[in-house]
Protein backbone atom coordinates (compact mmCIF):
# COMPACT_ATOMS: atom_id res chain seq x y z
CA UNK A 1 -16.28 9.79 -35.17
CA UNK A 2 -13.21 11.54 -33.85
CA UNK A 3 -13.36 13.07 -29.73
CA UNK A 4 -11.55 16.83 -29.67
CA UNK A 5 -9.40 17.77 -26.67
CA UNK A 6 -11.99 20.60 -26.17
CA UNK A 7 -15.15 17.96 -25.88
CA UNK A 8 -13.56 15.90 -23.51
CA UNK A 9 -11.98 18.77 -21.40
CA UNK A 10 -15.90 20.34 -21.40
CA UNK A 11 -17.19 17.21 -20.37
CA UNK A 12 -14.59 16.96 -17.49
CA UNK A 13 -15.40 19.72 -16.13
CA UNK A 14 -18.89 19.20 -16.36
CA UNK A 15 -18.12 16.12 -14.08
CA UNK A 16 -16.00 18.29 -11.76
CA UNK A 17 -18.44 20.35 -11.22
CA UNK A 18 -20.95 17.35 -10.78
CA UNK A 19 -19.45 16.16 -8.14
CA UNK A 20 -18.25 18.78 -6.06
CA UNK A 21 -19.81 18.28 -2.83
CA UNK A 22 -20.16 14.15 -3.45
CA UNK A 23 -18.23 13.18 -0.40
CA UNK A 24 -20.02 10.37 0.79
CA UNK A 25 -18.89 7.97 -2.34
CA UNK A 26 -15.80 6.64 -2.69
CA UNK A 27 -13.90 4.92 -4.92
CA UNK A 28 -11.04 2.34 -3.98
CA UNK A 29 -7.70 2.96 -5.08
CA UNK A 30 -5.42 0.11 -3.86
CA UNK A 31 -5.51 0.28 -0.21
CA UNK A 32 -7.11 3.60 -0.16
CA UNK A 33 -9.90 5.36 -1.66
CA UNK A 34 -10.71 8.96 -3.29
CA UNK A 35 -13.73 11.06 -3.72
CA UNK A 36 -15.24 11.09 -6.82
CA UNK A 37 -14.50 14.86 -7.35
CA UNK A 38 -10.46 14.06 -6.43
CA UNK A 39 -10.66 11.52 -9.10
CA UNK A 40 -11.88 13.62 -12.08
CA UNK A 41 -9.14 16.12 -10.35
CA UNK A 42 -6.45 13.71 -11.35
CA UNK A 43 -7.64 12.94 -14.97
CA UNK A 44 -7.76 16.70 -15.56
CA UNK A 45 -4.26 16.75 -14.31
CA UNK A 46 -3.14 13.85 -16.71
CA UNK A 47 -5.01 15.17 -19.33
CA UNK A 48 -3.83 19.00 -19.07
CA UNK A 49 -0.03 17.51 -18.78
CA UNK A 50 -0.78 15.99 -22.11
CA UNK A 51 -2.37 19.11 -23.50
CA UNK A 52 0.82 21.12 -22.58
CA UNK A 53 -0.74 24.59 -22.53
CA UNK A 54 0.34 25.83 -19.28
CA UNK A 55 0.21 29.49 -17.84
CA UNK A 56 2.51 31.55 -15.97
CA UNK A 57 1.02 31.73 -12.41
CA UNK A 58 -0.94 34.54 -11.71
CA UNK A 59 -1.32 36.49 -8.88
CA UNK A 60 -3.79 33.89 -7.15
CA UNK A 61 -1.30 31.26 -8.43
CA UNK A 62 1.44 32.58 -6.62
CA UNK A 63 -0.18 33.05 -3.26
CA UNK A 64 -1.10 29.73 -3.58
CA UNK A 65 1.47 28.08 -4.90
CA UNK A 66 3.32 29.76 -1.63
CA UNK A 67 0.49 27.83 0.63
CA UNK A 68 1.56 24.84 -1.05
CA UNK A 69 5.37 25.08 -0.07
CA UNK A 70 4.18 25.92 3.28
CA UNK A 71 2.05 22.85 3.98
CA UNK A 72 4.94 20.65 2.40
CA UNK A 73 7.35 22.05 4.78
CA UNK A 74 4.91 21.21 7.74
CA UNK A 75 4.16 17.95 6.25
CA UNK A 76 8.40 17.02 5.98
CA UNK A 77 9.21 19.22 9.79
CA UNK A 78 6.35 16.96 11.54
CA UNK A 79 7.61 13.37 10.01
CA UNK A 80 9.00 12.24 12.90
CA UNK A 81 6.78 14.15 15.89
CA UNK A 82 3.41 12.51 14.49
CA UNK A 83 2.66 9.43 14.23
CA UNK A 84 3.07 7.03 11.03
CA UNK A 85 -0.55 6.96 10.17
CA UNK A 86 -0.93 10.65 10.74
CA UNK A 87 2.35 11.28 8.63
CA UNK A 88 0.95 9.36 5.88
CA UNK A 89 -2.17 11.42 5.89
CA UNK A 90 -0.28 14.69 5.97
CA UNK A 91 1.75 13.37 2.24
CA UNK A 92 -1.75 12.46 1.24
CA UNK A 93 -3.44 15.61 1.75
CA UNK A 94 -0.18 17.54 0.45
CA UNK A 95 -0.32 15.63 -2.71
CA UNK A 96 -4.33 16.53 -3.47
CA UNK A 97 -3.10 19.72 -2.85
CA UNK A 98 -0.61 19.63 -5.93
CA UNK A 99 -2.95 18.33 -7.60
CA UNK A 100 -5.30 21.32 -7.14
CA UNK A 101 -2.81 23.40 -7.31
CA UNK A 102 -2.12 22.57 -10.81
CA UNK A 103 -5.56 23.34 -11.48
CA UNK A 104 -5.52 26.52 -9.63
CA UNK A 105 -1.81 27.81 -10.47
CA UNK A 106 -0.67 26.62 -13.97
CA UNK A 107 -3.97 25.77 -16.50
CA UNK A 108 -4.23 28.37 -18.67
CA UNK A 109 -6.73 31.11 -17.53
CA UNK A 110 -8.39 31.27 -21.11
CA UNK A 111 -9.22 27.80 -20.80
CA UNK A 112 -10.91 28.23 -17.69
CA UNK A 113 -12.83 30.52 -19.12
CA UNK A 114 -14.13 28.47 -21.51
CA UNK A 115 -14.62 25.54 -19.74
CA UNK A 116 -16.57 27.66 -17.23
CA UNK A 117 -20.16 27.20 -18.38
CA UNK A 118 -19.58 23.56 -18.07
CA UNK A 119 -18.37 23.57 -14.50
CA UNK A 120 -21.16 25.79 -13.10
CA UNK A 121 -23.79 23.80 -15.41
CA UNK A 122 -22.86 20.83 -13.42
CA UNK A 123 -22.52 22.32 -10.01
CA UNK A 124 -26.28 23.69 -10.84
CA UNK A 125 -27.01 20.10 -11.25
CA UNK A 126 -25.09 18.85 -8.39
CA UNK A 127 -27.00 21.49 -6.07
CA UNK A 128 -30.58 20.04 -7.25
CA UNK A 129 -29.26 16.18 -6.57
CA UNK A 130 -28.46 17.12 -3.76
CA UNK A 131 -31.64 19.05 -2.62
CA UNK A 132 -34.05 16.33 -3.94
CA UNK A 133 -31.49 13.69 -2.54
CA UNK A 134 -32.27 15.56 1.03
CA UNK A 135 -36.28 16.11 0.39
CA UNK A 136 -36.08 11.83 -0.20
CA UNK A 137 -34.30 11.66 3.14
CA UNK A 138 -36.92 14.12 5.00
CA UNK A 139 -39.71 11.64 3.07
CA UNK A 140 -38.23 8.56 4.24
CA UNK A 141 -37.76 9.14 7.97
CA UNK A 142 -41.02 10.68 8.30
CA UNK A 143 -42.31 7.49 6.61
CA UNK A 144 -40.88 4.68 8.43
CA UNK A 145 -38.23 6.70 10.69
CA UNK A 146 -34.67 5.35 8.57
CA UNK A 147 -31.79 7.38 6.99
CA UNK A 148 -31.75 7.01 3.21
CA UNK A 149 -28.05 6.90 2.91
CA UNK A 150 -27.92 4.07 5.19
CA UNK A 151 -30.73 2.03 3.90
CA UNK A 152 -28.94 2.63 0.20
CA UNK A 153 -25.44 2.59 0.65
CA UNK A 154 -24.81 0.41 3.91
CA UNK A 155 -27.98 -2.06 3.86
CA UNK A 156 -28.66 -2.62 0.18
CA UNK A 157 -25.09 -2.01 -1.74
CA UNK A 158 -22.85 -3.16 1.43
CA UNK A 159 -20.38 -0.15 0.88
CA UNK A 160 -17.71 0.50 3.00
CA UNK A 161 -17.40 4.59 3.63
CA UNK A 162 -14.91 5.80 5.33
CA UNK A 163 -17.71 8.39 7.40
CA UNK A 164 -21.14 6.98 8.99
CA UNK A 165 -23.91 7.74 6.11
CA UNK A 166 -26.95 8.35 8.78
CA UNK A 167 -28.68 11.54 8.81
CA UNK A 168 -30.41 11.04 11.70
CA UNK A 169 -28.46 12.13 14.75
CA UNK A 170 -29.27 12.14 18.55
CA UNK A 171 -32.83 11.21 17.48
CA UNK A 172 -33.22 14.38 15.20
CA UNK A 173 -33.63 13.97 11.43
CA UNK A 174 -30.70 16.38 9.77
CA UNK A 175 -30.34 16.08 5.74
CA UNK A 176 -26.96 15.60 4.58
CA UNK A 177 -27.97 14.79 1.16
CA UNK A 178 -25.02 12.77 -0.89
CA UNK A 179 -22.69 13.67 2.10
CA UNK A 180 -22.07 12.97 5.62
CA UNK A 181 -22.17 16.40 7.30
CA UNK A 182 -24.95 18.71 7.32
CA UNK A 183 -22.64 21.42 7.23
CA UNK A 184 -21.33 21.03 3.53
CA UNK A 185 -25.02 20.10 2.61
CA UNK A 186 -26.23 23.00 3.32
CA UNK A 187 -23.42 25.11 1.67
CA UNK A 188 -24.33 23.46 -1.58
CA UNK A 189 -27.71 24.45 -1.22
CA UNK A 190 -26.59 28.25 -0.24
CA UNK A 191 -24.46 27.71 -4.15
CA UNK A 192 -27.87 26.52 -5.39
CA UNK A 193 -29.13 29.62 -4.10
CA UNK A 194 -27.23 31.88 -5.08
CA UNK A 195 -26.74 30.95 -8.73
CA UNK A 196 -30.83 30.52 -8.93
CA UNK A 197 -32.56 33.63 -10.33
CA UNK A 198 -36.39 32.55 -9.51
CA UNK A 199 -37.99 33.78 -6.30
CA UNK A 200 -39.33 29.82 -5.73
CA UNK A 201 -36.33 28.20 -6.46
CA UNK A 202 -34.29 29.75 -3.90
CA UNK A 203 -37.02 28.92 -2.04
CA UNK A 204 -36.68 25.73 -2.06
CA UNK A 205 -32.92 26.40 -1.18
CA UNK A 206 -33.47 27.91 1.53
CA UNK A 207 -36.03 25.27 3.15
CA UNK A 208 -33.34 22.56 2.46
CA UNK A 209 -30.53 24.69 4.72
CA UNK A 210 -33.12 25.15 7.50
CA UNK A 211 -34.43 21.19 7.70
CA UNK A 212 -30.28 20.55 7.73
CA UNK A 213 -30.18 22.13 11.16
CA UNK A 214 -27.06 22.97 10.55
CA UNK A 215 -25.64 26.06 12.97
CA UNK A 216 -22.91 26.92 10.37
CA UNK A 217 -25.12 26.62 6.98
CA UNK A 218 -27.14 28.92 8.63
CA UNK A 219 -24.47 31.68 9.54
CA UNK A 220 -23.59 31.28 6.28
CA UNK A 221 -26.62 31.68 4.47
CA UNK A 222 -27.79 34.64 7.33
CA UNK A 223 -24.35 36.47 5.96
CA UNK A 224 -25.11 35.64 2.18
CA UNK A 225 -28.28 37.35 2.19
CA UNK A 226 -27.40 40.41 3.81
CA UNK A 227 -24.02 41.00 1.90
CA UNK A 228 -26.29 40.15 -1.43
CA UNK A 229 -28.44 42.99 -0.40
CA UNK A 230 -25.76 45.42 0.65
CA UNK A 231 -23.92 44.86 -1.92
CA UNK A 232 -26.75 45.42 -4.74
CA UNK A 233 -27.58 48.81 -2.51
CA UNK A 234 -23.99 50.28 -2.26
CA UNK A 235 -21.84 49.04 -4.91
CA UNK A 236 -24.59 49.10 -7.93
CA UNK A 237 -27.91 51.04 -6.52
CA UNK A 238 -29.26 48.91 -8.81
CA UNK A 239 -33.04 49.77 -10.11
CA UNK A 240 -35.67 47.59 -8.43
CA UNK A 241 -36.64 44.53 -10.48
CA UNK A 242 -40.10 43.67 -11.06
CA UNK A 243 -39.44 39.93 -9.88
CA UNK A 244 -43.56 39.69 -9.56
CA UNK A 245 -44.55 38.56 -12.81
CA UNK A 246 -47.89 36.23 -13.12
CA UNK A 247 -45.72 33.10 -13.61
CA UNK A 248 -43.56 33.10 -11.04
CA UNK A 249 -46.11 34.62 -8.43
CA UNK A 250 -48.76 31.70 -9.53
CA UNK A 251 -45.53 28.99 -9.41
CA UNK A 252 -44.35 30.74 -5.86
CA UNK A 253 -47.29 30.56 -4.23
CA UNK A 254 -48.05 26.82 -5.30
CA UNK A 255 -44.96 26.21 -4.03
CA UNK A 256 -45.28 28.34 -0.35
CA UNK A 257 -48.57 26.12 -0.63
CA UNK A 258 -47.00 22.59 -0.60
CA UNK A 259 -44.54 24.00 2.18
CA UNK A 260 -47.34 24.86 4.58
CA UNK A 261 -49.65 21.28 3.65
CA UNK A 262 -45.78 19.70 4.52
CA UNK A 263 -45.49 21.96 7.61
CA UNK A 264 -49.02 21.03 8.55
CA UNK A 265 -48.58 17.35 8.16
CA UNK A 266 -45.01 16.98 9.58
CA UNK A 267 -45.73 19.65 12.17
CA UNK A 268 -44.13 17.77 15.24
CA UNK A 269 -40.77 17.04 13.08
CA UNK A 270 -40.41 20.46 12.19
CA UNK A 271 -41.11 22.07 15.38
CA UNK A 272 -38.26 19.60 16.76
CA UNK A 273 -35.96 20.78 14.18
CA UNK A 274 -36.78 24.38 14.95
CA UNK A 275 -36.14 23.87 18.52
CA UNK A 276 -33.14 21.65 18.26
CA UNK A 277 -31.79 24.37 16.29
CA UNK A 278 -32.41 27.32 18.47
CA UNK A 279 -31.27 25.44 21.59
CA UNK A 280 -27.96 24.90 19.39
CA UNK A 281 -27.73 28.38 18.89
CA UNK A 282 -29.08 29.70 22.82
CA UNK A 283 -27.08 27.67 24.79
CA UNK A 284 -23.65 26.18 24.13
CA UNK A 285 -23.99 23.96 27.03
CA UNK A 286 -26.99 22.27 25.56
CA UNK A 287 -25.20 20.83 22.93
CA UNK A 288 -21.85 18.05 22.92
CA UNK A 289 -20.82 19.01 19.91
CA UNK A 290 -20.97 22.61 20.83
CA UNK A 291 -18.66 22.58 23.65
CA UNK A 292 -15.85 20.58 21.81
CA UNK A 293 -16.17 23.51 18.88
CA UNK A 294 -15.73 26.29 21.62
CA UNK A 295 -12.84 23.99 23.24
CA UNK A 296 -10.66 24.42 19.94
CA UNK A 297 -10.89 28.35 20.34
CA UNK A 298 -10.29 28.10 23.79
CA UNK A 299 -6.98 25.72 24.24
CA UNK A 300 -5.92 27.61 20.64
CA UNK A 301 -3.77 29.90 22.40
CA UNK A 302 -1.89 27.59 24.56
CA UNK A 303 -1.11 25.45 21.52
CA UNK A 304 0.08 28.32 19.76
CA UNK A 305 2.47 29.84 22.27
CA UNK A 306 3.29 27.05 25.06
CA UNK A 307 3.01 23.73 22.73
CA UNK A 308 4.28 24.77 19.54
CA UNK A 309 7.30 25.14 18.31
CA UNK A 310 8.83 28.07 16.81
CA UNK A 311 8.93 26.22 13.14
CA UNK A 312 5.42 24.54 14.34
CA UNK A 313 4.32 28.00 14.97
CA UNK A 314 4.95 29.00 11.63
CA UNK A 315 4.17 25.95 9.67
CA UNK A 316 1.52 24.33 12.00
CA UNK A 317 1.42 20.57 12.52
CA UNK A 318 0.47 18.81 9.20
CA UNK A 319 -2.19 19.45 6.78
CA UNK A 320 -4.20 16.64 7.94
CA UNK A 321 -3.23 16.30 11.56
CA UNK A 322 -4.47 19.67 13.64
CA UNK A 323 -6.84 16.68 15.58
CA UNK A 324 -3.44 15.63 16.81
CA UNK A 325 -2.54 18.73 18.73
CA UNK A 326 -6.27 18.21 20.66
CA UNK A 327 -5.88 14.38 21.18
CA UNK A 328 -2.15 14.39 22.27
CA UNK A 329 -2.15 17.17 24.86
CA UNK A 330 -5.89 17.58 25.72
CA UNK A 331 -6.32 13.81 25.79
CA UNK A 332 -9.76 14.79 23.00
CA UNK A 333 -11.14 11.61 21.81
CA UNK A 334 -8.25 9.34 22.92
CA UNK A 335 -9.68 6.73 20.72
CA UNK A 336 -9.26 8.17 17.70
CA UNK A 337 -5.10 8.26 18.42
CA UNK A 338 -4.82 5.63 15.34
CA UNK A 339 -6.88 7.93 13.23
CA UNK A 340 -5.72 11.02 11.71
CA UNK A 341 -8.23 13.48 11.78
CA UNK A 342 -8.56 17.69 11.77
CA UNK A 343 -10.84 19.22 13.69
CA UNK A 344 -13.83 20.48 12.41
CA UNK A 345 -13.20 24.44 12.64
CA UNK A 346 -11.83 25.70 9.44
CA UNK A 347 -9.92 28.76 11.03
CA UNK A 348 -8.99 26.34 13.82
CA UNK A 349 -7.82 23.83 11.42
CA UNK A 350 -6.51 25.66 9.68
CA UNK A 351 -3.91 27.47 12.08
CA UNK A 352 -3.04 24.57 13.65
CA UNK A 353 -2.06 22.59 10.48
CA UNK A 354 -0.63 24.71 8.67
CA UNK A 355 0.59 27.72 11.32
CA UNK A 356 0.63 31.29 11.18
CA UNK A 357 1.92 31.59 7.32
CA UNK A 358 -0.21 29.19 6.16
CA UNK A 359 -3.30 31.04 7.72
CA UNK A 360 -2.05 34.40 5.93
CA UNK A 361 -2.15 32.78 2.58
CA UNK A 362 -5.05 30.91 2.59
CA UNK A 363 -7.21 34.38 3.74
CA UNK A 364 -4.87 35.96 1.56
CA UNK A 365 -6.34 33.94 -1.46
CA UNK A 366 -9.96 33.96 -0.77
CA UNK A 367 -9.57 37.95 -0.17
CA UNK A 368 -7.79 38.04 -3.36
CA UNK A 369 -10.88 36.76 -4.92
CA UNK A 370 -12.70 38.93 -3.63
CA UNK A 371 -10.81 41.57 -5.57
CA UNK A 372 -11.44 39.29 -8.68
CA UNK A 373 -15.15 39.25 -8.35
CA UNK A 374 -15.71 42.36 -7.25
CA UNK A 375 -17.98 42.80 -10.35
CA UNK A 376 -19.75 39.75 -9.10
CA UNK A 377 -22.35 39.44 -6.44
CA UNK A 378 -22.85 36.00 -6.33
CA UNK A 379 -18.98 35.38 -6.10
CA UNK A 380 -18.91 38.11 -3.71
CA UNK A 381 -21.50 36.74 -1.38
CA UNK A 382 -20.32 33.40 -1.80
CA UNK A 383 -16.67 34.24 -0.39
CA UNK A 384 -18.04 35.93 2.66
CA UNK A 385 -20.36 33.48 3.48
CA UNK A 386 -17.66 31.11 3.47
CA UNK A 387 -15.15 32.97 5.79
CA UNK A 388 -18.09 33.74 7.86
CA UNK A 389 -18.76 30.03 8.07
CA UNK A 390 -15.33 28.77 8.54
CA UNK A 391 -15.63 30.38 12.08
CA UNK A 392 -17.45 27.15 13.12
CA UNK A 393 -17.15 24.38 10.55
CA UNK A 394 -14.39 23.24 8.06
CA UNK A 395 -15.02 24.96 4.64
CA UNK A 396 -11.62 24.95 3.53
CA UNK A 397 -11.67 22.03 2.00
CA UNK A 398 -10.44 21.44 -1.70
CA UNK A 399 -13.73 21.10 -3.93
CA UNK A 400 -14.83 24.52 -1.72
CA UNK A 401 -11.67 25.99 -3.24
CA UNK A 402 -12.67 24.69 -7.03
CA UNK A 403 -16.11 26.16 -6.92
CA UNK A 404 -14.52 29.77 -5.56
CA UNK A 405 -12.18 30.23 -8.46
CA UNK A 406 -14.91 29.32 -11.32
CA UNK A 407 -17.32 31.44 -9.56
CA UNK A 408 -14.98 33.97 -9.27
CA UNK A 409 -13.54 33.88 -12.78
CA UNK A 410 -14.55 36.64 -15.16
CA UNK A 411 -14.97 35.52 -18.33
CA UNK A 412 -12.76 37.29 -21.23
CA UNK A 413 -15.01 39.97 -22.63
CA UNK A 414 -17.89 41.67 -20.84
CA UNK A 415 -19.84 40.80 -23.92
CA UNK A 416 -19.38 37.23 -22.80
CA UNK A 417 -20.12 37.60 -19.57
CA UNK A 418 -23.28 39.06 -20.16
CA UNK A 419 -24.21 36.12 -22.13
CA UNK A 420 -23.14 34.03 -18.95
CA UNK A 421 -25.33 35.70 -16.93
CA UNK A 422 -28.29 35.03 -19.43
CA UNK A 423 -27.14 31.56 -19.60
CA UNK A 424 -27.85 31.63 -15.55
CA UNK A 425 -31.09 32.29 -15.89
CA UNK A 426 -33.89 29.80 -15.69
CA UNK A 427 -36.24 29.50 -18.85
């Protein structure tokens, strides 16, 4: 039985969207080693080549395609002021770049289209892996106070990661799920949220982002909700929905049920969680991690205008090297001198890496889709909670970027997108 180009390209992109937010696997390439979702990036960008039906960029592609010139220049302008491990990471992170970029810029828009139901199918799935993944973590460290992800991946298959796999940090049990930072845990489970349509399911969502005590999941999910609602009250007035139908109220309150038994026999974990996260929140000074997050704001000026150069100023430092800046004339974690790293503030990051134009451009894109799904409150919410997030934590990252343009993407005819939406639904 003969394979079409079309199964295998739906199938892809069912496995991009799998494993978008997989970060904590890896798989060795030579001397390095790629996310899972990078990997499937590069088959679709074999396999596309192959296809040969490429697009004229559109507007999106050109603003982006722009961002990637920009980085390049930083990356080639900073090849001799950063270090050789650092410039290697910089050519790195440029080249997964092209690779999205083909993706982003040059596939054919009417393929995406169709290869859209596949993509989001699999990022549904990916968002419920990851949310039972996290509930198993919560089980286990009640149970016999161990992280999952280490127990699995470090203790039992011996894998070497290139991040630390525990979930439990400074004592407190945070759920990272199939990832090593609460932060891009709980943004999954704010896209499981939003492309749920049941009361309980979202739910469920939303219990996940709160025992992830994560400060910038919960910004973001804080400024999802309330842009949902404004926009359904402004932009469509839509009529109220009778959401309280005898299923759903008999499965939501079974499910409130097994929250409050959980709360009841976990209480002294969950208050810790609750007040772990409010101190996060109160008091800056409370909290390491805090005042290195505020330091990037506050020093970002001085980089800027006394360490930069003029060209730095415009291009930024490297694409994978804005930790540099911090560790080579703030003296931040020393130690990490033979390790290239960015810090972990997307607007931060991002200004510092890639400078003033590259900033412009990558706002400019996410904006721009914002004009795309305008029609579209879940794509809508979905790109303000992420600028809103990337005040604290690093959500520019490239599978954040895949998931924006699918969500984003209207499909050809209305009739079809109607259809999506049904498809969205729960049975």
């Amino acid at each position: 039985m003969s394979i079409s180009y079309e199964s295998i390209e739906n199938k892809l992109f069912f496995l991009l969207g799998l494993f978008t937010s997989v970060s904590l696997l890896q798989i060795p390439i030579g001397t390095m080693s790629v996310s899972p979702f990078n990997a499937i990036m590069y088959i679709i960008f074999v396999f596309e080549l192959l296809k040969g039906k490429l697009a004229v960029p559109d507007t999106n592609g050109v603003i982006y395609f722009v961002y990637l010139i920009c980085i390049t220049i930083s990356t080639v302008i900073n090849s001799s002021f950063v270090p050789n491990n650092w410039n290697t990471a910089n050519f790195i992170a440029v080249f997964n770049s092209w690779i999205l970029g083909f993706l982003l810029i040059f596939i054919n828009k009417n393929i995406l289209r169709s290869v859209k139901k596949f993509f989001i199918n699999g990022l549904k799935l990916n968002t419920w892996i990851q949310l039972t993944w996290g509930i198993l973590q919560f089980i286990i460290y009640k149970v016999s106070g161990q992280a999952l992800n280490q127990i699995i991946f470090e203790d039992t298959l011996h894998l070497q990661l290139s991040h630390a796999t525990s979930n439990i940090y400074d004592g407190i049990n945070r759920l990272t799920g199939l990832n090593w930072e609460p932060a891009y845990f709980g943004l999954t489970l704010i896209i499981g949220y939003l492309l749920s349509n049941k009361l309980w399911k979202k739910l469920l969502f939303i219990v996940g982002v709160v025992l992830s005590a994560s400060r910038t999941s919960l910004l973001t999910l804080i400024a999802v909700i309330i842009v949902q609602e404004i926009y359904r009250l402004v932009k469509f007035k839509e009529k109220k929905k009778n959401y309280f139908q005898k299923r759903e109220v008999i499965i939501t309150f079974t499910i409130l049920l097994v929250i409050v038994i959980g709360i009841i026999l976990n209480f002294q974990e969950i208050i810790n969680t609750f007040l772990s996260t409010a101190m996060r929140f109160q008091n800056l000074d409370l909290d390491p991690s805090s005042r290195v997050h505020s330091f990037y704001y506050q020093v970002l000026g001085d980089i800027l205008f006394s360490k930069f150069s003029l060209a730095q100023l415009l291009f930024g430092i490297g694409p994978a090297s804005s930790g540099y800046a911090y560790t080579l004339w703030y003296d931040l974690y020393p130690y990490l001198i033979s390790n290239a790293w960015n810090i972990e503030n997307g607007l931060a990051d991002i200004i510092v890496g890639s400078g003033v134009l590259g900033t412009v451009l990558v706002y400019w894109w996410f904006i721009n889709n914002l004009r795309i799904g305008k029609n579209n409150k879940v794509a809508f919410a979905l790109i303000i909670g992420i600028l809103v997030g990337a005040i604290t934590y690093s959500y520019f990252v490239n599978w954040i970027w895949v998931v924006v343009m699918f969500i984003s993407l209207p499909l050809k005819h209305q009739d079809d997108y109607v259809q999506f939406k049904e498809r969205l639904k729960d049975e």
